[in-house]
PDB file of N, CA and C in Angstrom:
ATOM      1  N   UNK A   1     -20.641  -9.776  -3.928  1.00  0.00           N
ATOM      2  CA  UNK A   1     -20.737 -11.068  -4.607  1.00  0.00           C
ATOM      3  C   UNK A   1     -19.952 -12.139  -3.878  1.00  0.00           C
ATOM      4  N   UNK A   2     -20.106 -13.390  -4.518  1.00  0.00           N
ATOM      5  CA  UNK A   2     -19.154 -13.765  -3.430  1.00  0.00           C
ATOM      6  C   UNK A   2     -18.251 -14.284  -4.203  1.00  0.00           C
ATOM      7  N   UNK A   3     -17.151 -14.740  -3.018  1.00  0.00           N
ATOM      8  CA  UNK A   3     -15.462 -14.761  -3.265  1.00  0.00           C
ATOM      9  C   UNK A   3     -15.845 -16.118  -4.676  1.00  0.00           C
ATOM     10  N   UNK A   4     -14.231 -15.819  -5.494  1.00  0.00           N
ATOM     11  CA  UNK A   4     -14.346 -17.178  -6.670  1.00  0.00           C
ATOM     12  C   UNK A   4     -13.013 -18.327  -5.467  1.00  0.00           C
ATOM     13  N   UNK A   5     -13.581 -19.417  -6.240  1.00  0.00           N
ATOM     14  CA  UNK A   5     -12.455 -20.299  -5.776  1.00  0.00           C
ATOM     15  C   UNK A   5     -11.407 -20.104  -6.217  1.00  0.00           C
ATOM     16  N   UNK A   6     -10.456 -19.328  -7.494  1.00  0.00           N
ATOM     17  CA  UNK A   6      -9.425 -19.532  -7.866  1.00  0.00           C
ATOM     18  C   UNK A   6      -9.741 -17.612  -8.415  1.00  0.00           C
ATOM     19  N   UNK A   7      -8.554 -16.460  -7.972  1.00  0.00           N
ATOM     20  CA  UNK A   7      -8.672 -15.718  -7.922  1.00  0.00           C
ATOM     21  C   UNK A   7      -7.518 -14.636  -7.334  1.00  0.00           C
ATOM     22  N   UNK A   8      -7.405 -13.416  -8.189  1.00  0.00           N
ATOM     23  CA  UNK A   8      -6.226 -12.869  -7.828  1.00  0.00           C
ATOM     24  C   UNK A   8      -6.746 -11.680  -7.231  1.00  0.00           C
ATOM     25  N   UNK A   9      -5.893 -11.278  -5.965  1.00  0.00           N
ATOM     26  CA  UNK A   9      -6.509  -9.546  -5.687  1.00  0.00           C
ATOM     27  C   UNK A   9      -5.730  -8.545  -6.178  1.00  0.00           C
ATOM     28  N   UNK A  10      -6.467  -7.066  -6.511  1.00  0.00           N
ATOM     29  CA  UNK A  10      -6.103  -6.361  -7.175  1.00  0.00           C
ATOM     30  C   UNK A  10      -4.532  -5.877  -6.187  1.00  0.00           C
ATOM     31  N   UNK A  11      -4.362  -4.852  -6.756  1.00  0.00           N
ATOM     32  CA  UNK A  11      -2.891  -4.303  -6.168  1.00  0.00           C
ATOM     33  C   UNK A  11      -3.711  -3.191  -5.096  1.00  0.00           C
ATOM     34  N   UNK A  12      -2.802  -2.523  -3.940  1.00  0.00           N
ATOM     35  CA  UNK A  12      -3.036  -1.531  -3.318  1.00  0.00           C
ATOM     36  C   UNK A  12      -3.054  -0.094  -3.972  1.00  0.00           C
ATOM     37  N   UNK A  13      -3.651   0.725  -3.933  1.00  0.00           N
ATOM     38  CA  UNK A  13      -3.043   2.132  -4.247  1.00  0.00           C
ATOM     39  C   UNK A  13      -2.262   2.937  -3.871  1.00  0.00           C
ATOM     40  N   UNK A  14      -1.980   3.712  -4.580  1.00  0.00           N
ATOM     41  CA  UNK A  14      -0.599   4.394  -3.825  1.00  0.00           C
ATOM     42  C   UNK A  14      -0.933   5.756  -2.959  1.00  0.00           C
ATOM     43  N   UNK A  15      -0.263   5.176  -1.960  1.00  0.00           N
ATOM     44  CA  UNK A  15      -0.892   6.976  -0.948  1.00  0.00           C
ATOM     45  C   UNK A  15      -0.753   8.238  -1.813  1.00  0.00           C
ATOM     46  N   UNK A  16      -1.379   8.645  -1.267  1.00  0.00           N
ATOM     47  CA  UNK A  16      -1.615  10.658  -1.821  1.00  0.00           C
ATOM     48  C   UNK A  16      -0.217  11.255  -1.205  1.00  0.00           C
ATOM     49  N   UNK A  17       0.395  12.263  -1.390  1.00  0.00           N
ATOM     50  CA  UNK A  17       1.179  13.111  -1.625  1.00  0.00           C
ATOM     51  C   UNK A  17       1.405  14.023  -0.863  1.00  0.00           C
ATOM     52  N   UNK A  18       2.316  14.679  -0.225  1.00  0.00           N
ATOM     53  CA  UNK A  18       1.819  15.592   0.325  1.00  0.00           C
ATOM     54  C   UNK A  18       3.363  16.382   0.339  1.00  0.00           C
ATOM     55  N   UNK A  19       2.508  17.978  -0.133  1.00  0.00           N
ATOM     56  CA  UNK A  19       3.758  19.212  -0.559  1.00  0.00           C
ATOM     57  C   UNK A  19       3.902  20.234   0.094  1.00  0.00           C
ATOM     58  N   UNK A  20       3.278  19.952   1.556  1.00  0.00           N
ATOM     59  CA  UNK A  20       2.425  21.677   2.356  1.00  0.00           C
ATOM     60  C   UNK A  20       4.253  21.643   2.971  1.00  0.00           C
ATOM     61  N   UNK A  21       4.282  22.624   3.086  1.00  0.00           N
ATOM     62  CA  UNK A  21       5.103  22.954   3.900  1.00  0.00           C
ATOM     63  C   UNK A  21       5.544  22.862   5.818  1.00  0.00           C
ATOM     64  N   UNK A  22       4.415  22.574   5.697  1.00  0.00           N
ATOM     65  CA  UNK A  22       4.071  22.435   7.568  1.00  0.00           C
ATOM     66  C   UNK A  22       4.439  20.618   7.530  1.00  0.00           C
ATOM     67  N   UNK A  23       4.650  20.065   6.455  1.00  0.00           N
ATOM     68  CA  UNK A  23       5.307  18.632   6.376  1.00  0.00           C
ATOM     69  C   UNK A  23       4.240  17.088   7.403  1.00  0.00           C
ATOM     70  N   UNK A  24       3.086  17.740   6.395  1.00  0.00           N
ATOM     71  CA  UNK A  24       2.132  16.680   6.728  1.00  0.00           C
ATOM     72  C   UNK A  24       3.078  15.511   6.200  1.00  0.00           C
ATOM     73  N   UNK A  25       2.148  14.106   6.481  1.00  0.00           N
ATOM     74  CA  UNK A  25       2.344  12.940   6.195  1.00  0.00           C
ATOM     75  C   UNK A  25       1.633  12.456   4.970  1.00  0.00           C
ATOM     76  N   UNK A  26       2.783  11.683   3.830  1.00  0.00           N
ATOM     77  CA  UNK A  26       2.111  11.641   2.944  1.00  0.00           C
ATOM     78  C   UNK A  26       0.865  10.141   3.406  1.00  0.00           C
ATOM     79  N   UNK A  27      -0.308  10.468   2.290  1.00  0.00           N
ATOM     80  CA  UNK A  27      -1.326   9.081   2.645  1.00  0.00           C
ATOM     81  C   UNK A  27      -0.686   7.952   2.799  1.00  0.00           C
ATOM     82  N   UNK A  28      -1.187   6.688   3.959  1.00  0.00           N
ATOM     83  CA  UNK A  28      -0.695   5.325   3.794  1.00  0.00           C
ATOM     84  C   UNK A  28      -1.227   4.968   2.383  1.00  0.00           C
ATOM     85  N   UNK A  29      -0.715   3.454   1.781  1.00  0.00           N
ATOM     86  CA  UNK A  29      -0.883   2.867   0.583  1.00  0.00           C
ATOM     87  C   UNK A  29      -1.818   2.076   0.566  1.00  0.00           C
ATOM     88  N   UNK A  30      -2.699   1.529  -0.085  1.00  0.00           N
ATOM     89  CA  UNK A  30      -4.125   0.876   0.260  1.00  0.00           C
ATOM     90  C   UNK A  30      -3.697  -0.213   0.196  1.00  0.00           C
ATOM     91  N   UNK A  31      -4.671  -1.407   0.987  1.00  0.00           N
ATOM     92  CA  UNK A  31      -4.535  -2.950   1.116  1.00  0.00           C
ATOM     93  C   UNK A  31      -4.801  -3.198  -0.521  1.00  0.00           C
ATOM     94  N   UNK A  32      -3.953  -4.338  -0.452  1.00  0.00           N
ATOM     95  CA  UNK A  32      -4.034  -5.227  -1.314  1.00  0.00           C
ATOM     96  C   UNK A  32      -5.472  -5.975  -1.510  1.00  0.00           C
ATOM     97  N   UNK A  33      -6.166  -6.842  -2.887  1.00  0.00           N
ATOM     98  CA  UNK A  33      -7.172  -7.471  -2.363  1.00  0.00           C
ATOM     99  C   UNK A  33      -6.835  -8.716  -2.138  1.00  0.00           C
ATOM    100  N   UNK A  34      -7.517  -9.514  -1.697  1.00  0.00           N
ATOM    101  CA  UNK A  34      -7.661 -11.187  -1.336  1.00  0.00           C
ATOM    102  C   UNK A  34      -7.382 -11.708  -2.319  1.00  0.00           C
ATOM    103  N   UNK A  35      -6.688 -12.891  -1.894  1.00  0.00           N
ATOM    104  CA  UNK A  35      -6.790 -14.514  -3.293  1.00  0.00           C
ATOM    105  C   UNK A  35      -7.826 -15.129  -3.149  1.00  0.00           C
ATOM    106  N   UNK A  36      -8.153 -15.723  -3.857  1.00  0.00           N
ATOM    107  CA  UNK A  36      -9.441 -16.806  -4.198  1.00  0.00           C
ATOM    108  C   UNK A  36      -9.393 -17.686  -3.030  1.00  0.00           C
ATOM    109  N   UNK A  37     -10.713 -17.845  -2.874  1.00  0.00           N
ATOM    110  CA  UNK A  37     -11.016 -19.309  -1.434  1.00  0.00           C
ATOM    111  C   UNK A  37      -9.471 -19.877  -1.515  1.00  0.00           C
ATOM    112  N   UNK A  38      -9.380 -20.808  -2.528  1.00  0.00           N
ATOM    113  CA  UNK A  38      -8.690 -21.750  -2.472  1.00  0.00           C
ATOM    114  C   UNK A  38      -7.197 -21.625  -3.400  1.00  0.00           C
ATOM    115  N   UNK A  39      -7.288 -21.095  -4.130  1.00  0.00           N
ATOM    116  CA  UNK A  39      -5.666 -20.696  -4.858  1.00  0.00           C
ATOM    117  C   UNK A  39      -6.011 -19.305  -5.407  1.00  0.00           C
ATOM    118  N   UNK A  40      -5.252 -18.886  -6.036  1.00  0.00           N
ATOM    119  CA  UNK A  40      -4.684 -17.429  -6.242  1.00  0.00           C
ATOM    120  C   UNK A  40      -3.730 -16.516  -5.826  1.00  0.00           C
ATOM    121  N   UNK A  41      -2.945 -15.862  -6.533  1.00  0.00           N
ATOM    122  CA  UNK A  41      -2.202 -14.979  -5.927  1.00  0.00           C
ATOM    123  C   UNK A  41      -2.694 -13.791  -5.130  1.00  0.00           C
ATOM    124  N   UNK A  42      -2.573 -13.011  -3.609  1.00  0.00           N
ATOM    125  CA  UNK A  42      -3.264 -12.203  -3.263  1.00  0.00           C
ATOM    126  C   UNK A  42      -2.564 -10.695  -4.650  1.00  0.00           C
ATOM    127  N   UNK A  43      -3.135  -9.713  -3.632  1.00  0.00           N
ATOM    128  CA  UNK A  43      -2.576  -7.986  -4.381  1.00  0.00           C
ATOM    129  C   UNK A  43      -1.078  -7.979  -3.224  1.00  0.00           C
ATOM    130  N   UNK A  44      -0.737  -7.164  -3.911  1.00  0.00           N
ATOM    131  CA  UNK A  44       0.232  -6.598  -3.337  1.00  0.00           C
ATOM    132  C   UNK A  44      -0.201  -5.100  -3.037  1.00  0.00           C
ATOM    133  N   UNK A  45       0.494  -4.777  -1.635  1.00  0.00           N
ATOM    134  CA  UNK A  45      -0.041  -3.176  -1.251  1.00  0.00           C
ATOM    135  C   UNK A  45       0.070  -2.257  -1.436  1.00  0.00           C
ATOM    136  N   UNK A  46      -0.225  -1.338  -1.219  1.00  0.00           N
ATOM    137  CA  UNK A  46       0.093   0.076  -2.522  1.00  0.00           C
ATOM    138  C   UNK A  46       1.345   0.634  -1.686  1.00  0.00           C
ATOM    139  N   UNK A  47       1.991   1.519  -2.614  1.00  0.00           N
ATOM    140  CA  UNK A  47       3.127   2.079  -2.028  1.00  0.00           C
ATOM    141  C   UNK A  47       3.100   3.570  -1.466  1.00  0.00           C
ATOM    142  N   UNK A  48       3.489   4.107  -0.201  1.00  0.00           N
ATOM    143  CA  UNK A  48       3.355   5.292   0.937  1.00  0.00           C
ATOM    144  C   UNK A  48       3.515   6.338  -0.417  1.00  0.00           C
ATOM    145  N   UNK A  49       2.524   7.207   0.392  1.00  0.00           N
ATOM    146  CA  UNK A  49       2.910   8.682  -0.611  1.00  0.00           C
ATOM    147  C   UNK A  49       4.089   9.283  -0.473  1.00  0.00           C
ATOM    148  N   UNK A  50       4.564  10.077  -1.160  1.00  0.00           N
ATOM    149  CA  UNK A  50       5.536  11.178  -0.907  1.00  0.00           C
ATOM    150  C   UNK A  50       5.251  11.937  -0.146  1.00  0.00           C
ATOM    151  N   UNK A  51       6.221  12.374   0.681  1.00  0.00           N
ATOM    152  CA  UNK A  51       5.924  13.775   1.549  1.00  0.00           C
ATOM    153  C   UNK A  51       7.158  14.628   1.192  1.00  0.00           C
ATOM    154  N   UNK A  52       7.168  16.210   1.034  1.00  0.00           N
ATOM    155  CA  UNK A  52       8.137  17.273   1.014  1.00  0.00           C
ATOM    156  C   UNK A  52       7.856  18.153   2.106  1.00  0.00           C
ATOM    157  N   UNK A  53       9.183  18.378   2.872  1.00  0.00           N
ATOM    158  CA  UNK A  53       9.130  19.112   4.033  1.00  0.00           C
ATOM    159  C   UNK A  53       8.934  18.346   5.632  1.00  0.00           C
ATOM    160  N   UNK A  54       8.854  17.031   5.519  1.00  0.00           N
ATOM    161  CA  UNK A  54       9.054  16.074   6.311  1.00  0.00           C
ATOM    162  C   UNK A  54      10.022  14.837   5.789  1.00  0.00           C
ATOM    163  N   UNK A  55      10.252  14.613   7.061  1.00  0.00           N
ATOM    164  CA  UNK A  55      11.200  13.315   6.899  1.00  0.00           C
ATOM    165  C   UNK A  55      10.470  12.172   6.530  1.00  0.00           C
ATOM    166  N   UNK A  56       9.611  12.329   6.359  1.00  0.00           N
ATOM    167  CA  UNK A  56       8.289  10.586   6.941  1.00  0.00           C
ATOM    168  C   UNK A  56       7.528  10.464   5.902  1.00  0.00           C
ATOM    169  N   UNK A  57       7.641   9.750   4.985  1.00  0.00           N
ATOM    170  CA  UNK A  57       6.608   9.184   4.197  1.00  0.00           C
ATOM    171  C   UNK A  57       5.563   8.739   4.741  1.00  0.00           C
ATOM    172  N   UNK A  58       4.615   8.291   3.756  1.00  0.00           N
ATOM    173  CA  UNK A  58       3.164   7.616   4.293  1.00  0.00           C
ATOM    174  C   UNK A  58       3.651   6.051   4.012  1.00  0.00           C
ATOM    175  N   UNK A  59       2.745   5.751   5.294  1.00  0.00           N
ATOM    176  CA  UNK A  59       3.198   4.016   5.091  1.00  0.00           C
ATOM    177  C   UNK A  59       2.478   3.278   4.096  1.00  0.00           C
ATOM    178  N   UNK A  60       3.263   2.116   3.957  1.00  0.00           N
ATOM    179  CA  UNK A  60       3.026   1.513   3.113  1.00  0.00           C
ATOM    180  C   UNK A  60       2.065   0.425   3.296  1.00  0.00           C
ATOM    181  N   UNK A  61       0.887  -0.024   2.041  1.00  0.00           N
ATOM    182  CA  UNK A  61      -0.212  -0.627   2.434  1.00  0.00           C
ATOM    183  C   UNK A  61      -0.195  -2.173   2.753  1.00  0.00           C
ATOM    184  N   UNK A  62      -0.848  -3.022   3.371  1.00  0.00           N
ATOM    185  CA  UNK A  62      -1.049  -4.325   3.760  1.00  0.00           C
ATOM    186  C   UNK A  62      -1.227  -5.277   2.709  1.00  0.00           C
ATOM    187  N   UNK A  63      -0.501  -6.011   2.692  1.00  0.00           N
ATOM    188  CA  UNK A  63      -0.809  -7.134   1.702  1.00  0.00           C
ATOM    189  C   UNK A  63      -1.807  -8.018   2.117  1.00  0.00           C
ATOM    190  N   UNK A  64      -2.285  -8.467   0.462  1.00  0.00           N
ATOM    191  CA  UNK A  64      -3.705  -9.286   0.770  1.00  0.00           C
ATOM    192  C   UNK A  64      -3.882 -10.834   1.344  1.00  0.00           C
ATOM    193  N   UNK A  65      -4.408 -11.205   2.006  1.00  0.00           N
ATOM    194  CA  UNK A  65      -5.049 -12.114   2.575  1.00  0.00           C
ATOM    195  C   UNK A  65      -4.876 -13.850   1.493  1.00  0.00           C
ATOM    196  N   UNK A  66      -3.826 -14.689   1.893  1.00  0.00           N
ATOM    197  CA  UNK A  66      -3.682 -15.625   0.562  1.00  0.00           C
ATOM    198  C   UNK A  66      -4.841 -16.634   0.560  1.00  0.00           C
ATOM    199  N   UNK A  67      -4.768 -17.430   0.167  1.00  0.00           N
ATOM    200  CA  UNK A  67      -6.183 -18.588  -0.195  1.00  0.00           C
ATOM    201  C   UNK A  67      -5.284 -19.786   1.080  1.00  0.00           C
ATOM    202  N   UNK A  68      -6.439 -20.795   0.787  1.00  0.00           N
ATOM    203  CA  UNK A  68      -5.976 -21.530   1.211  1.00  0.00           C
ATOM    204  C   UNK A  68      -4.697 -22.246   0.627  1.00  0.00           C
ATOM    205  N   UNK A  69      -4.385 -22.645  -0.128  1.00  0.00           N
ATOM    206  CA  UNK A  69      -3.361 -23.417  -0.641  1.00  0.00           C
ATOM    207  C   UNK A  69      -2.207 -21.888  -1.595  1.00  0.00           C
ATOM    208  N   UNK A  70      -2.372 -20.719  -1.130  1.00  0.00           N
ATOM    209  CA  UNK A  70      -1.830 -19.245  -1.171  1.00  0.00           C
ATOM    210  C   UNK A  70      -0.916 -18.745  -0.548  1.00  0.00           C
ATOM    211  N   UNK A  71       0.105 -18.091  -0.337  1.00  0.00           N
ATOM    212  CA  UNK A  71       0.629 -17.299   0.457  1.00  0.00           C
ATOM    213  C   UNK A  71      -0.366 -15.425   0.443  1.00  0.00           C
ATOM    214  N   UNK A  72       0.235 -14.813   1.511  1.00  0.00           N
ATOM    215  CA  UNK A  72      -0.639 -13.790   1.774  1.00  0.00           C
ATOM    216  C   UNK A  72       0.539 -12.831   0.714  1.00  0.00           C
ATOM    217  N   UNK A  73      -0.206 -11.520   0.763  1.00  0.00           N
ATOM    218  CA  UNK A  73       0.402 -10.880  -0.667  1.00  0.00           C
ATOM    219  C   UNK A  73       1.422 -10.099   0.343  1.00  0.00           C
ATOM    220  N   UNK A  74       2.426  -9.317  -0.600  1.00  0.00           N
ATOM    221  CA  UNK A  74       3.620  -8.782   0.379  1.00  0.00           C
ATOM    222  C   UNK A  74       3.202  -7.015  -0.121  1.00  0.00           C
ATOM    223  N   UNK A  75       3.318  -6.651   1.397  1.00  0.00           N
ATOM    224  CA  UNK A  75       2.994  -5.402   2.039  1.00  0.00           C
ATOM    225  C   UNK A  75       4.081  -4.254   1.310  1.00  0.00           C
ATOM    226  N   UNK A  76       2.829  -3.517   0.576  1.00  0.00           N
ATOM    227  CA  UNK A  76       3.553  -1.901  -0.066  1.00  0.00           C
ATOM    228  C   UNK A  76       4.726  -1.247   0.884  1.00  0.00           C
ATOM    229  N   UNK A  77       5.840  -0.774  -0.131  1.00  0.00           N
ATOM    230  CA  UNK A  77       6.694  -0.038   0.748  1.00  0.00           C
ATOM    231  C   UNK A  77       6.237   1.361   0.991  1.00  0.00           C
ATOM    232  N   UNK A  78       6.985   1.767   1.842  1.00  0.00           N
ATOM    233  CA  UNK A  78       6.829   3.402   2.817  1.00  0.00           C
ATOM    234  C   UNK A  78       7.248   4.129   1.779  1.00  0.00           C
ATOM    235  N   UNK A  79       6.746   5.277   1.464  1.00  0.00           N
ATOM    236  CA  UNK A  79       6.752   6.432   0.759  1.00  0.00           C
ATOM    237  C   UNK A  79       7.918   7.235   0.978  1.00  0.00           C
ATOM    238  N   UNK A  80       8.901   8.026   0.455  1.00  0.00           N
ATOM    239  CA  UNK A  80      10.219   8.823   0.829  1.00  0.00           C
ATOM    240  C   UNK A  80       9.422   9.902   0.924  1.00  0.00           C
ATOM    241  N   UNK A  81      10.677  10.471   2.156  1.00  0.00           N
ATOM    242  CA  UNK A  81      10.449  11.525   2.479  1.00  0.00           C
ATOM    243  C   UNK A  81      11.667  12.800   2.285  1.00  0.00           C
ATOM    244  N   UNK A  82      11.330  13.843   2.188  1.00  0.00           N
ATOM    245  CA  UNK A  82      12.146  14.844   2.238  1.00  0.00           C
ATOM    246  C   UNK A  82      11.691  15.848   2.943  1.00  0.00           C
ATOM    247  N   UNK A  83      12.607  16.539   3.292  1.00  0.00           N
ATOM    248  CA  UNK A  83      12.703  17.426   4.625  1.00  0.00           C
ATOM    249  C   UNK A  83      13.038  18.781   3.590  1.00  0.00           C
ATOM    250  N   UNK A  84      12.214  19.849   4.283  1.00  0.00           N
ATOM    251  CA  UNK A  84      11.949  21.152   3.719  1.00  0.00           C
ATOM    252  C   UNK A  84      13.961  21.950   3.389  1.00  0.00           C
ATOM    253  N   UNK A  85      13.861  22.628   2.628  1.00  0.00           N
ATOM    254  CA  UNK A  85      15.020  23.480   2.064  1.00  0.00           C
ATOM    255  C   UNK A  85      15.372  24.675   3.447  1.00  0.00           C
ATOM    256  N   UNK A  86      16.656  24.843   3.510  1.00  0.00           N
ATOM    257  CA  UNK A  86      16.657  26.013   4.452  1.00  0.00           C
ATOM    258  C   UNK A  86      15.877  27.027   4.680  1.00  0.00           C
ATOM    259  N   UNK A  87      15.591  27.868   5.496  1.00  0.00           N
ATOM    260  CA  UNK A  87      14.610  29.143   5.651  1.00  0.00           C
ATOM    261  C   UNK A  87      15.763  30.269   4.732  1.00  0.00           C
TER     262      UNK A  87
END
């Protein structure tokens, strides 16, 4: 459809999770959506998954795109990480 002139974007989602032991990376956080043509607040980006058994969260998602007379939306934080328990 197309864009409204005055319009807010949704929020990002939050990365997926991750519990394996081999210490995948949790999912990045999804973009934010757009502001309206001309005013609106954008989304804000979703926030990094968790990871257990790594140090490294999943990053955090992109903020949305502002309008013209907008600022652009501010970018999801990185997901915590934790590092696996002794053997």
């Amino acid at each position: 459809g197309n864009a409204m002139l005055v319009g807010s974007g949704g929020a990002g989602g939050v990365g997926g999770s991750s519990t394996d032991g081999g210490g995948a990376a949790g999912g990045a956080g999804g973009r934010g959506g757009n502001a309206g043509l001309l005013f609106g607040a954008p989304g804000t980006g979703g926030a990094g998954g968790f990871t257990f058994g790594t140090a490294t969260g999943g990053s955090g998602g992109d903020g949305g795109t502002g309008g013209l007379f907008s600022d652009g939306g501010v970018g999801g934080s990185g997901g915590a990480g934790a590092s696996g328990g002794a053997g």
